[in-house]
Protein backbone atom coordinates (compact mmCIF):
# COMPACT_ATOMS: atom_id res chain seq x y z
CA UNK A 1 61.57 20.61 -16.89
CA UNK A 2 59.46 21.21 -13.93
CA UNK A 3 56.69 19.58 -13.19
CA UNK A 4 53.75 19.01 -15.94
CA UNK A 5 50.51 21.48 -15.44
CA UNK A 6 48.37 18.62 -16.89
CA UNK A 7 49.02 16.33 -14.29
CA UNK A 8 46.20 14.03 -13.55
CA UNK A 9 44.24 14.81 -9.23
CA UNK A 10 45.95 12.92 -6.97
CA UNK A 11 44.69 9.50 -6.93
CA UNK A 12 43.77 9.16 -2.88
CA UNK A 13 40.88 12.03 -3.23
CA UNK A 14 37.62 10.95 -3.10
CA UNK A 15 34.84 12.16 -5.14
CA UNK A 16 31.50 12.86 -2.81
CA UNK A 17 28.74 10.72 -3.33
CA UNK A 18 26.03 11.54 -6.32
CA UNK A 19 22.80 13.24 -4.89
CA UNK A 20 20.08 11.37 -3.95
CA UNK A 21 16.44 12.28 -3.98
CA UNK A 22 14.97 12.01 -0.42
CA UNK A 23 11.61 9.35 -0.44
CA UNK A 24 9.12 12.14 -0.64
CA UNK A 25 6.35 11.43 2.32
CA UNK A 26 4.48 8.29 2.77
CA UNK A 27 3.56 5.53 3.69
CA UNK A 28 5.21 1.80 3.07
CA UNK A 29 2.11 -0.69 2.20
CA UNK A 30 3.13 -4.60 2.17
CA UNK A 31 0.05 -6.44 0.12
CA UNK A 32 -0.26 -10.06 1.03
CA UNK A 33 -2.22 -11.97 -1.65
CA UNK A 34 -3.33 -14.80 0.01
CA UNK A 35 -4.31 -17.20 -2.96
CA UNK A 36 -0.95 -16.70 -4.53
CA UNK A 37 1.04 -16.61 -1.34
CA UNK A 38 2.67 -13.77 -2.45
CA UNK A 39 4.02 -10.45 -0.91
CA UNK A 40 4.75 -7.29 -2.02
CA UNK A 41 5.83 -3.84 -0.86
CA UNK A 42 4.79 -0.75 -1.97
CA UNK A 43 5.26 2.98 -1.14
CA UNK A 44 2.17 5.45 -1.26
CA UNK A 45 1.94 9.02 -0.70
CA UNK A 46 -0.68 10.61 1.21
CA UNK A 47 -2.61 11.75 -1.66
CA UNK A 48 -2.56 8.19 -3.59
CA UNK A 49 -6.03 6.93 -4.74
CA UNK A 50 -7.84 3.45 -5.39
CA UNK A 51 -7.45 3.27 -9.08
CA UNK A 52 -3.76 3.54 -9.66
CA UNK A 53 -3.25 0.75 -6.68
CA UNK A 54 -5.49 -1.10 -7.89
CA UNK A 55 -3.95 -1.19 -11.88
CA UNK A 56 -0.72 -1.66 -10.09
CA UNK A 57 -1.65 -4.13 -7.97
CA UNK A 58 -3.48 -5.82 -10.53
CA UNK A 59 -0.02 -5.85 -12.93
CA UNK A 60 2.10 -6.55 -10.07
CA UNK A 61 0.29 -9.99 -8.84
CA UNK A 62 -1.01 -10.66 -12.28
CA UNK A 63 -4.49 -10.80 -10.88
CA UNK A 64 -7.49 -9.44 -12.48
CA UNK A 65 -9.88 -9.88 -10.37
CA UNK A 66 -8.41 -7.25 -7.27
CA UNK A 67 -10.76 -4.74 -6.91
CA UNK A 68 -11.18 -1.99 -4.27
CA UNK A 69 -14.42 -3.88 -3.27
CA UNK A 70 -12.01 -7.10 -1.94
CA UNK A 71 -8.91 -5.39 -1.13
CA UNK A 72 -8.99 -5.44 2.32
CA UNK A 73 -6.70 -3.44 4.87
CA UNK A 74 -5.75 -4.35 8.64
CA UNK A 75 -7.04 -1.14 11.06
CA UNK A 76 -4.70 -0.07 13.63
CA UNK A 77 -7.12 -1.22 15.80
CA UNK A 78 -5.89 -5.45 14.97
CA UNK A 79 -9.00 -6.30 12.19
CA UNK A 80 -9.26 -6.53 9.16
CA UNK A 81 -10.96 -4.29 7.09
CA UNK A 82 -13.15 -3.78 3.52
CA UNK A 83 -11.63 -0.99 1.62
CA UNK A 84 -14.77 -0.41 -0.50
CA UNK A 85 -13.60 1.53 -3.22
CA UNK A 86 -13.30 4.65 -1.50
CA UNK A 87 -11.05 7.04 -2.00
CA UNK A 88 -11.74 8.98 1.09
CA UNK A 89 -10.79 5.83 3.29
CA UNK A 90 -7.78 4.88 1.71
CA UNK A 91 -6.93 8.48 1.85
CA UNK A 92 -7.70 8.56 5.62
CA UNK A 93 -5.61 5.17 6.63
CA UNK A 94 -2.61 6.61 4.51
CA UNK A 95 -2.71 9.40 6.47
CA UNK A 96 -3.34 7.67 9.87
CA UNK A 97 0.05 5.56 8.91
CA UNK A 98 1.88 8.65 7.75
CA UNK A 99 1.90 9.66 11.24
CA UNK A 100 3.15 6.40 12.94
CA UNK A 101 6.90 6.65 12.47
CA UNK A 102 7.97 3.20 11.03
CA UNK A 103 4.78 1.69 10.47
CA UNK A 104 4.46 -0.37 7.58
CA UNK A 105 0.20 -0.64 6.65
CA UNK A 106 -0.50 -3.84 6.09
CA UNK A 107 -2.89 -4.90 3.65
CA UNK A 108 -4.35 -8.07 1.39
CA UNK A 109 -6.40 -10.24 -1.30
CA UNK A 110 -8.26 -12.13 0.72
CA UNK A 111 -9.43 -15.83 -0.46
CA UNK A 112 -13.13 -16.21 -0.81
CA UNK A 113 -13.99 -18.06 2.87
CA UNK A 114 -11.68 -14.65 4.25
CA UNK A 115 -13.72 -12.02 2.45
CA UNK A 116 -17.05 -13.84 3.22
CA UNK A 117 -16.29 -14.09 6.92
CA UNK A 118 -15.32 -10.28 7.26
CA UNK A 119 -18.09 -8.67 4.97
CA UNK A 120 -20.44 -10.85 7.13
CA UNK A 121 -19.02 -9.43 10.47
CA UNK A 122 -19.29 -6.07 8.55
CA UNK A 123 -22.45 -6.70 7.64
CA UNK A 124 -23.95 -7.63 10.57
CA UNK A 125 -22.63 -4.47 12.43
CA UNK A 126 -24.18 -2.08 10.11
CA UNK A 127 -27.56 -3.46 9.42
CA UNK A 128 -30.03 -3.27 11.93
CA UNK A 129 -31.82 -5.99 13.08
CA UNK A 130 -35.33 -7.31 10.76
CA UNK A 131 -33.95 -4.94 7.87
CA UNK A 132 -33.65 -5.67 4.39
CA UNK A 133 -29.83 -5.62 3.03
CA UNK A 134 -29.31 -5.54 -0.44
CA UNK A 135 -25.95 -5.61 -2.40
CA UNK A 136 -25.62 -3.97 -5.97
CA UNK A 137 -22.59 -3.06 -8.19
């Protein structure tokens, strides 16, 4: 007999790698919750908006109390930042650290003394002076 049609691929051929998906554009976002002293990373697109981080971030530290009114981000400028629930600002740092090639934003649950000292600061920069401030919900 000569040799058998069914004969099994030779066993030194290499089958190529399965596809992978590319990481569509974005922006990696480590979240430092300062209570827990806990870090996490996450990846946001451009277009991402305060809610779904906030649910997520929420679920992810077990924390109920995150909001976008104490999530605070650091500015590429060194300081820290209030977020304040806008989607327009977190839309505008994602796309500030979309540009920066291998930037990871960094970002973070302050403990009470932290958030007190920066909404101070940022309160004090925005009011002018003898003028009455009020905060609502």
């Amino acid at each position: 007999m000569h040799g058998n049609s069914n004969a099994s691929p030779d066993n030194n051929t290499v089958a190529p790698p399965p596809a992978v998906a590319p990481i569509p554009n974005g922006v990696v976002v480590q979240v430092n919750h300062l209570m827990y002293n806990r870090v996490l990373y996450f990846h946001l697109t451009p277009e991402a908006t305060i809610e779904p981080l906030i649910n997520g971030l929420r679920l992810s530290f077990n924390d109920s109390s995150i909001s976008g009114m104490v999530l605070q981000y650091k500015g590429f400028d060194g300081l820290w930042k209030c977020l304040l629930n806008r989607d327009d600002s977190l839309k505008r740092i994602l796309k500030q650290g979309a540009k920066s090639q291998n930037m990871i934003l960094q970002m973070r649950v302050p403990r009470e003394q932290d958030l007190l000292s920066v909404c101070d600061e940022a309160q004090s920069l925005t009011t002018p002076p003898n003028s009455s401030f009020v905060f609502s919900h």
